[in-house]
N, C-alpha and C. Protein backbone atom coordinates (compact mmCIF):
# COMPACT_ATOMS: atom_id res chain seq x y z
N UNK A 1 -22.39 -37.03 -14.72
CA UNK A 1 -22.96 -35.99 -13.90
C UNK A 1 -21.91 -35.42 -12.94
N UNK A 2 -21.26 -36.26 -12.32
CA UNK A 2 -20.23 -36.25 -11.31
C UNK A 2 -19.50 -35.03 -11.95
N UNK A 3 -18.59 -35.44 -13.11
CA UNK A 3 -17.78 -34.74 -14.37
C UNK A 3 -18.69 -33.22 -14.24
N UNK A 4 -19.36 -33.02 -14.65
CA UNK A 4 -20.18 -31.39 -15.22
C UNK A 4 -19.84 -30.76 -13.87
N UNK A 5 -20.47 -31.28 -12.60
CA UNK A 5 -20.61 -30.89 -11.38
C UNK A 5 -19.10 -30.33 -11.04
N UNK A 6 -17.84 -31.06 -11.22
CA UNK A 6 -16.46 -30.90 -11.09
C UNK A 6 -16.52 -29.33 -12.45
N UNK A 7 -16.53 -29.62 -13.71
CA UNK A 7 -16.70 -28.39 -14.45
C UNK A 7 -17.23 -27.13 -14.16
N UNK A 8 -18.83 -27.31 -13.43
CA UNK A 8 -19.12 -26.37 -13.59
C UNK A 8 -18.43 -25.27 -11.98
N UNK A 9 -17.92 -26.42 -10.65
CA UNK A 9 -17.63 -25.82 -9.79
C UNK A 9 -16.00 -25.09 -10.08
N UNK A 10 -15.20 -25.78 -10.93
CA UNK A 10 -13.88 -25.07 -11.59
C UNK A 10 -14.22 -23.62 -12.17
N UNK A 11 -15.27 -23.82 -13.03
CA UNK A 11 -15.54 -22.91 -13.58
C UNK A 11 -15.96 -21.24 -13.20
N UNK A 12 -16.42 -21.57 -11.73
CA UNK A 12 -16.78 -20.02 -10.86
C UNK A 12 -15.72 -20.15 -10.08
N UNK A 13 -15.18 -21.58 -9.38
CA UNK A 13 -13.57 -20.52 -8.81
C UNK A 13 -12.85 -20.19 -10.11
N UNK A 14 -12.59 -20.32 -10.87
CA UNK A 14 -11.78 -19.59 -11.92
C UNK A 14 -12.41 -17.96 -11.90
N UNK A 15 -13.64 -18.40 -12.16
CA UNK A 15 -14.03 -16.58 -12.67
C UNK A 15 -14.21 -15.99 -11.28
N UNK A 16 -14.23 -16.65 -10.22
CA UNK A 16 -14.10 -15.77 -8.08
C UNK A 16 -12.68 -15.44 -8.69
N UNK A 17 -11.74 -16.40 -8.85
CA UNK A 17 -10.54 -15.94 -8.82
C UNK A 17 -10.05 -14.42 -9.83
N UNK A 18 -10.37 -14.40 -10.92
CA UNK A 18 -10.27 -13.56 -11.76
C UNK A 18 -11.18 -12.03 -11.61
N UNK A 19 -12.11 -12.73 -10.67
CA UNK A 19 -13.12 -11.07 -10.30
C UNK A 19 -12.00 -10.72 -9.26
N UNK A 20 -11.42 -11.69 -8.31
CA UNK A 20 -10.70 -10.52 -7.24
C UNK A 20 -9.65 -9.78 -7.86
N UNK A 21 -9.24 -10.57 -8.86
CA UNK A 21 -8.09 -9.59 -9.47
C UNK A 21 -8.39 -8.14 -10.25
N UNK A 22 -9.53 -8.13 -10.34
CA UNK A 22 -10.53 -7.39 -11.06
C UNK A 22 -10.53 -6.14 -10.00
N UNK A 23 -10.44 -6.21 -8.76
CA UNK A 23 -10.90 -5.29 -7.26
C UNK A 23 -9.78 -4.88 -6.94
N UNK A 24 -8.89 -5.80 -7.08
CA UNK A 24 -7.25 -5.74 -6.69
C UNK A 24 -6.70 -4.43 -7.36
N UNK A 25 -6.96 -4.54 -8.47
CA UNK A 25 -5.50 -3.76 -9.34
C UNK A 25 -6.45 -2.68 -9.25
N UNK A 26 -7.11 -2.02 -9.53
CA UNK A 26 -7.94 -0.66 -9.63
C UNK A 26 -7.53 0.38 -8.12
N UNK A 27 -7.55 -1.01 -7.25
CA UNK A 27 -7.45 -0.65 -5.42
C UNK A 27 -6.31 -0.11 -5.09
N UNK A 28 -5.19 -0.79 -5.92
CA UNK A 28 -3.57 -0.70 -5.97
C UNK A 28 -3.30 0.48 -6.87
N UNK A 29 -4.06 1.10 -7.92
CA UNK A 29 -3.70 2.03 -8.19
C UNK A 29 -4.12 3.40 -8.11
N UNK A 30 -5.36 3.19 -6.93
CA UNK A 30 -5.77 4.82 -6.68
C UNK A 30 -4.26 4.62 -5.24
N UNK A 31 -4.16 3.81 -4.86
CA UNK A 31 -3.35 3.62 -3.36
C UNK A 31 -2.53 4.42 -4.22
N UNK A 32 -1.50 4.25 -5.24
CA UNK A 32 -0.22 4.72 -5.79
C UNK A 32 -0.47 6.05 -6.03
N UNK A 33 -2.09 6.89 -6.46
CA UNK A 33 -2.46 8.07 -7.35
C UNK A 33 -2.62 8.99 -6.28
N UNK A 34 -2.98 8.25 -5.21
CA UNK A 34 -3.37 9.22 -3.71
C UNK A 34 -2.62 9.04 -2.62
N UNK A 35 -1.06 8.81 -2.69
CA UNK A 35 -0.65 8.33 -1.55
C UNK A 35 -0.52 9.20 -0.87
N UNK A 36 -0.72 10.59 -0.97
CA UNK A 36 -0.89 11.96 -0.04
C UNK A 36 -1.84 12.24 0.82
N UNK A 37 -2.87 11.42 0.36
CA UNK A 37 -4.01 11.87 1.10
C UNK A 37 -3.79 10.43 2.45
N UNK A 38 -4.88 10.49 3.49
CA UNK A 38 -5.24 9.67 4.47
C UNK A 38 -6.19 8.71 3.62
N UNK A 39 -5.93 7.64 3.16
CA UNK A 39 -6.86 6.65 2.69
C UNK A 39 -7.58 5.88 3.17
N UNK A 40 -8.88 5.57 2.77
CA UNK A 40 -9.38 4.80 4.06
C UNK A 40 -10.02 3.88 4.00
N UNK A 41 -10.59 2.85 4.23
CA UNK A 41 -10.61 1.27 3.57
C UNK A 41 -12.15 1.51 2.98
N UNK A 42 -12.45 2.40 3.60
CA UNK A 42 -14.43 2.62 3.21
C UNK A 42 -14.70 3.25 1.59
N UNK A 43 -13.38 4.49 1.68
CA UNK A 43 -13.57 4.65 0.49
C UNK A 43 -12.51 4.01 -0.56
N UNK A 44 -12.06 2.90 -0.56
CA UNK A 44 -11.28 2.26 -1.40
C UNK A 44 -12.45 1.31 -1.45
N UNK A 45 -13.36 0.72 -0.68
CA UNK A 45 -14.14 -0.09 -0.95
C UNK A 45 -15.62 0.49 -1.76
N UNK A 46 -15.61 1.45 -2.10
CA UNK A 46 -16.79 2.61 -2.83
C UNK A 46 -15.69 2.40 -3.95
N UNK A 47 -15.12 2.37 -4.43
CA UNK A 47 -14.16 2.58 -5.34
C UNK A 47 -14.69 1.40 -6.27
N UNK A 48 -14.45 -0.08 -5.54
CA UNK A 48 -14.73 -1.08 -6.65
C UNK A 48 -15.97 -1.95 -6.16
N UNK A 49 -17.05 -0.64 -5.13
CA UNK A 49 -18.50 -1.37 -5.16
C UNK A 49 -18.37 -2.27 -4.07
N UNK A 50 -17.50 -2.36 -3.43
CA UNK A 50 -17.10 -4.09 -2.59
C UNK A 50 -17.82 -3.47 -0.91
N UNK A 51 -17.85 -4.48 -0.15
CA UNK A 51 -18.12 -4.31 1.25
C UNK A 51 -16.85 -3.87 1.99
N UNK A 52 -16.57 -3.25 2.88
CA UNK A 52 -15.08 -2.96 3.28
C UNK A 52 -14.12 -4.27 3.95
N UNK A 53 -15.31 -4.98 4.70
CA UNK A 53 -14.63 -6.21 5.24
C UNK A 53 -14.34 -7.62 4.05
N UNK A 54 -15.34 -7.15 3.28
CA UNK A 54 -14.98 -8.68 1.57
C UNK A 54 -13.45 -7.74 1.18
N UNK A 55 -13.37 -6.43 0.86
CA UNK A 55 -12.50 -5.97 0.37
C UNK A 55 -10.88 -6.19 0.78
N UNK A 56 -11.24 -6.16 2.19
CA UNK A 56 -10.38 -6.53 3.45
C UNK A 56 -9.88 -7.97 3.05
N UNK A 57 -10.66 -8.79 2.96
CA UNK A 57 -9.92 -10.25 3.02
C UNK A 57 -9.60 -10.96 1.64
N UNK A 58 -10.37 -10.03 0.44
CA UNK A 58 -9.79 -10.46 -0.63
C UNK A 58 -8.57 -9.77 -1.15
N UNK A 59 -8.01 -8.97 -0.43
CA UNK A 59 -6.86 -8.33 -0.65
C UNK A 59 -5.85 -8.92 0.01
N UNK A 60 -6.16 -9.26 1.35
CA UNK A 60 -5.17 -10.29 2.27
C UNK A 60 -4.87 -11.64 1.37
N UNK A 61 -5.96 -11.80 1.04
CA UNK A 61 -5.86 -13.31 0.73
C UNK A 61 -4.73 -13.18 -1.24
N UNK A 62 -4.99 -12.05 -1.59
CA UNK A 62 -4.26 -11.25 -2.67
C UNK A 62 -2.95 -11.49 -2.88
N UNK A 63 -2.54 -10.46 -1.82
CA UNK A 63 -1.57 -9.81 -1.38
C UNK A 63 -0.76 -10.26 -0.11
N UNK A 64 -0.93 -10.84 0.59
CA UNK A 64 -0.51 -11.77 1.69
C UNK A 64 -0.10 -10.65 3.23
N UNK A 65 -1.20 -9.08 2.63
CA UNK A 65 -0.80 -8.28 3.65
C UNK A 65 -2.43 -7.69 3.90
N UNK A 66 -2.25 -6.96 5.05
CA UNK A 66 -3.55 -6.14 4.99
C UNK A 66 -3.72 -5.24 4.11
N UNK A 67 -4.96 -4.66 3.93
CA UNK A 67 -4.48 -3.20 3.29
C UNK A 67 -4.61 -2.45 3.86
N UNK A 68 -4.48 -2.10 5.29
CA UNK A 68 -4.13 -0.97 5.86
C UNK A 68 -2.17 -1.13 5.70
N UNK A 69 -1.73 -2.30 6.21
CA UNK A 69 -0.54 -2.83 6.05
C UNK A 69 0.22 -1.90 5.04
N UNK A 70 -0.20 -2.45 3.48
CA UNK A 70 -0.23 -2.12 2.54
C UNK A 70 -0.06 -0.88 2.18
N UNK A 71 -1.11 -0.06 2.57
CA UNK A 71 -1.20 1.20 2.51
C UNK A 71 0.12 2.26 3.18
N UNK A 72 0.45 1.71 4.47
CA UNK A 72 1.58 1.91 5.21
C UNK A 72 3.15 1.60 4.18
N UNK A 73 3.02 0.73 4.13
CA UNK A 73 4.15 0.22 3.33
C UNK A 73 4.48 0.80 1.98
N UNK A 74 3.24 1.38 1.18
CA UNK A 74 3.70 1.44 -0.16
C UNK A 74 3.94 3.47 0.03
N UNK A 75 3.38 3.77 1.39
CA UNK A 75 3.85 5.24 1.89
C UNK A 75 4.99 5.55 2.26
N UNK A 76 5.57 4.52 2.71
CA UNK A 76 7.04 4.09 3.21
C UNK A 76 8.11 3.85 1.91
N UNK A 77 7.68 3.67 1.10
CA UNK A 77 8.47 3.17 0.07
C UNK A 77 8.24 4.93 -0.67
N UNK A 78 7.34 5.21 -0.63
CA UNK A 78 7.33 6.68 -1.19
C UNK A 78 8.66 7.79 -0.63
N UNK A 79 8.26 7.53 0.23
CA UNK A 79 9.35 8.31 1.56
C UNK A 79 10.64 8.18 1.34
N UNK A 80 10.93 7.09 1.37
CA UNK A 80 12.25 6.36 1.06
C UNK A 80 12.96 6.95 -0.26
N UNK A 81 12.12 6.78 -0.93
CA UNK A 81 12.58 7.38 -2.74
C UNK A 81 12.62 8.82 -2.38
N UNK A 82 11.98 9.55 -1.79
CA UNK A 82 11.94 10.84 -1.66
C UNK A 82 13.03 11.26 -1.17
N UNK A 83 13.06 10.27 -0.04
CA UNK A 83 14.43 10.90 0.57
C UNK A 83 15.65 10.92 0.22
N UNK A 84 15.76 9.75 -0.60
CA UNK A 84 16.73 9.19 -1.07
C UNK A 84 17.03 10.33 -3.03
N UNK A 85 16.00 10.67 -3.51
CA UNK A 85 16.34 11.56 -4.62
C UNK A 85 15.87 12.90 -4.23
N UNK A 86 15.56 13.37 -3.51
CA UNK A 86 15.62 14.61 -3.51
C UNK A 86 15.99 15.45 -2.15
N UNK A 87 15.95 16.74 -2.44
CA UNK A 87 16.40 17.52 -1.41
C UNK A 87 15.08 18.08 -0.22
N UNK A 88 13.69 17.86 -0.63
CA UNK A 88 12.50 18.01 0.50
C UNK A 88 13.12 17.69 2.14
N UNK A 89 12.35 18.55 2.41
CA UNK A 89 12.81 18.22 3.98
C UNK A 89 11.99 17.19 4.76
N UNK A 90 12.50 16.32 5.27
CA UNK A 90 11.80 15.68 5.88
C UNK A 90 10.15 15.69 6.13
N UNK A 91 9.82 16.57 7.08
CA UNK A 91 8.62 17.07 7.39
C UNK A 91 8.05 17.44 5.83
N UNK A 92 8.35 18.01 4.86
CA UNK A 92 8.15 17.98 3.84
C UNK A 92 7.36 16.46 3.26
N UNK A 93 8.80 16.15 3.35
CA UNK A 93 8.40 14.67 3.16
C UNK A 93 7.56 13.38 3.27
N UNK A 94 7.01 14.01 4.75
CA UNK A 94 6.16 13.33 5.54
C UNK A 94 4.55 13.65 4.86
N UNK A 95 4.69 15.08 4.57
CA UNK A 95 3.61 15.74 4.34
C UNK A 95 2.69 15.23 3.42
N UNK A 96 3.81 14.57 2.31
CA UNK A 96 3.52 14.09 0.76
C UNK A 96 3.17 13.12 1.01
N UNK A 97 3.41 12.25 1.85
CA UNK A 97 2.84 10.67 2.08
C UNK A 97 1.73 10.85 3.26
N UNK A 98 1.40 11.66 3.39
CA UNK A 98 -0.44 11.88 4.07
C UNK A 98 -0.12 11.97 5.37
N UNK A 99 1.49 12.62 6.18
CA UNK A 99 1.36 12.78 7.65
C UNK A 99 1.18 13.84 8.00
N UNK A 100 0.51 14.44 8.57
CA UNK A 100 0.93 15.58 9.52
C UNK A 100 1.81 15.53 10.80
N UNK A 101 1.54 14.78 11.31
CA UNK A 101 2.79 15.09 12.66
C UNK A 101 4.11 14.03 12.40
N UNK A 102 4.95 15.05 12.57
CA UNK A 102 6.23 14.75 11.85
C UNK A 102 6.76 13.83 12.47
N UNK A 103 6.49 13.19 13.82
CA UNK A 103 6.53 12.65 14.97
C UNK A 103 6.39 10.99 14.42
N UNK A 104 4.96 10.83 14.81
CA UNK A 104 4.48 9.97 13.91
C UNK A 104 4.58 9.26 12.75
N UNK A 105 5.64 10.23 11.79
CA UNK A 105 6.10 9.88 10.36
C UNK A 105 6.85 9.33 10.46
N UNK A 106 8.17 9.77 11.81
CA UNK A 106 9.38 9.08 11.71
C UNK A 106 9.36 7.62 12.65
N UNK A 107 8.53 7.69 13.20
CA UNK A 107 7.92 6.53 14.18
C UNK A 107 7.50 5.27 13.21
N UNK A 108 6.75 5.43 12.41
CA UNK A 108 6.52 4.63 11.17
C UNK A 108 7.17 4.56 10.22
N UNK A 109 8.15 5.15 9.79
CA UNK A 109 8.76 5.21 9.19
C UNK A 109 10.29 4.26 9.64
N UNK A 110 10.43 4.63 10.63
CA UNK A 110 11.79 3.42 11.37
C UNK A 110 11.24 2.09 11.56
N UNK A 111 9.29 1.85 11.73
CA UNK A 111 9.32 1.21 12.08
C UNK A 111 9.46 0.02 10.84
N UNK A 112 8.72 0.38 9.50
CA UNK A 112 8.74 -0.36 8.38
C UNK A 112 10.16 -0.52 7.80
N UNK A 113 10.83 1.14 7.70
CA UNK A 113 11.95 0.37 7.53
C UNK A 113 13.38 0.55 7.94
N UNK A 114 13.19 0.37 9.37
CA UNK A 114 14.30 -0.45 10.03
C UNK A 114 15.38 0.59 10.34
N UNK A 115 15.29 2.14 10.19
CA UNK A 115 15.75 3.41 10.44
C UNK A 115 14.64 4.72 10.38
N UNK A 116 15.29 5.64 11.22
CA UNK A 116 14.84 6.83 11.11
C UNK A 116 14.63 7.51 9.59
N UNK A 117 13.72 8.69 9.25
CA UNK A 117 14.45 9.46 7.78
C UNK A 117 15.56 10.12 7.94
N UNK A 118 15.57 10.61 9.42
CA UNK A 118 17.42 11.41 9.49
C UNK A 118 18.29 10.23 9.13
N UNK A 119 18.64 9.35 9.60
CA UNK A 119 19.14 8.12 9.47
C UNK A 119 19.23 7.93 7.77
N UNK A 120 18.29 7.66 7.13
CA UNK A 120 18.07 7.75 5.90
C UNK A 120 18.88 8.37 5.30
N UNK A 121 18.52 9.40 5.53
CA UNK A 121 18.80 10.88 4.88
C UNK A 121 20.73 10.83 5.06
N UNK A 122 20.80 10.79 5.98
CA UNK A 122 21.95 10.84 6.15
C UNK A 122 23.31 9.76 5.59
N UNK A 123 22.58 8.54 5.53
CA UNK A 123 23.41 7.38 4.68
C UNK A 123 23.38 7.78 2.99
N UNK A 124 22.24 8.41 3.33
CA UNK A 124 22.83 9.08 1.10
C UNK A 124 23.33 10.09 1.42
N UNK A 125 23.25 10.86 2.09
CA UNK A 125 24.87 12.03 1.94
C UNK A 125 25.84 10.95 1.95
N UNK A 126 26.21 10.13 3.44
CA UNK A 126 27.68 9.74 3.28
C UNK A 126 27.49 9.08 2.06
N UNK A 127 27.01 8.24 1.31
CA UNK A 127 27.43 7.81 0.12
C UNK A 127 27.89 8.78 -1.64
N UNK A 128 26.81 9.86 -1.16
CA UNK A 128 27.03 11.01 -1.95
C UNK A 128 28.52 11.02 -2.04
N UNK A 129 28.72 11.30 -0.54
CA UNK A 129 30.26 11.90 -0.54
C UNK A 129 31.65 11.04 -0.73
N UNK A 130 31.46 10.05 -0.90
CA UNK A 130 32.23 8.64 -1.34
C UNK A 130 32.89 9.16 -3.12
């Protein structure tokens, strides 16, 4: 009896475990399809049916970040590539990853990663010019 009881409780964390992955990846790829827009945890959680706060902690518990975090970060990484391959202007730039005030963009933007976009921007010219 002991035995089944051990089986049958393996058996739903396996399939808990495999449903979050189920919420996860669908979540991760409207984030990548819409990173222009302002995303917002209510409607990422309409997305895969979930409560916003279950959505919230099975993504933490996921991903080892928030997903607002997340959301920040994978906008930042947008930015970065942008800036880094093309000629958009900054504010441009900002625009595409869901900012309006250009202010704000570069504020978050130094803060994740660790420089300005002028800053940015400017270490691929000098390397350009190498």
């Amino acid at each position: 009896m002991k035995r089944l009881i051990i089986q049958v409780t393996d058996f739903f964390h396996r399939r808990h475990i495999q449903s979050d992955d189920n919420y996860i990846e669908p979540v991760i790829q409207y984030i990548h399809c819409n990173i222009e827009k302002d995303i917002q945890r209510k409607e990422l959680a309409s997305l895969v049916n979930l409560n916003e706060d279950y959505l919230s902690r099975i993504f933490k518990k996921e991903k080892g970040i928030s997903l607002k975090e997340y959301i920040i970060l994978e906008k930042m990484r947008t930015a970065q590539n942008l800036l880094m391959n093309t000629n958009f202007s900054i504010g441009m730039i900002g625009a595409k990853v869901g900012f309006d005030n250009f202010s704000y963009f570069s504020q978050t933007y130094k803060k994740i990663m660790g420089k300005t976009p002028t800053e940015e921007r400017e270490q691929r010219d000098t390397a350009e010019g190498l």
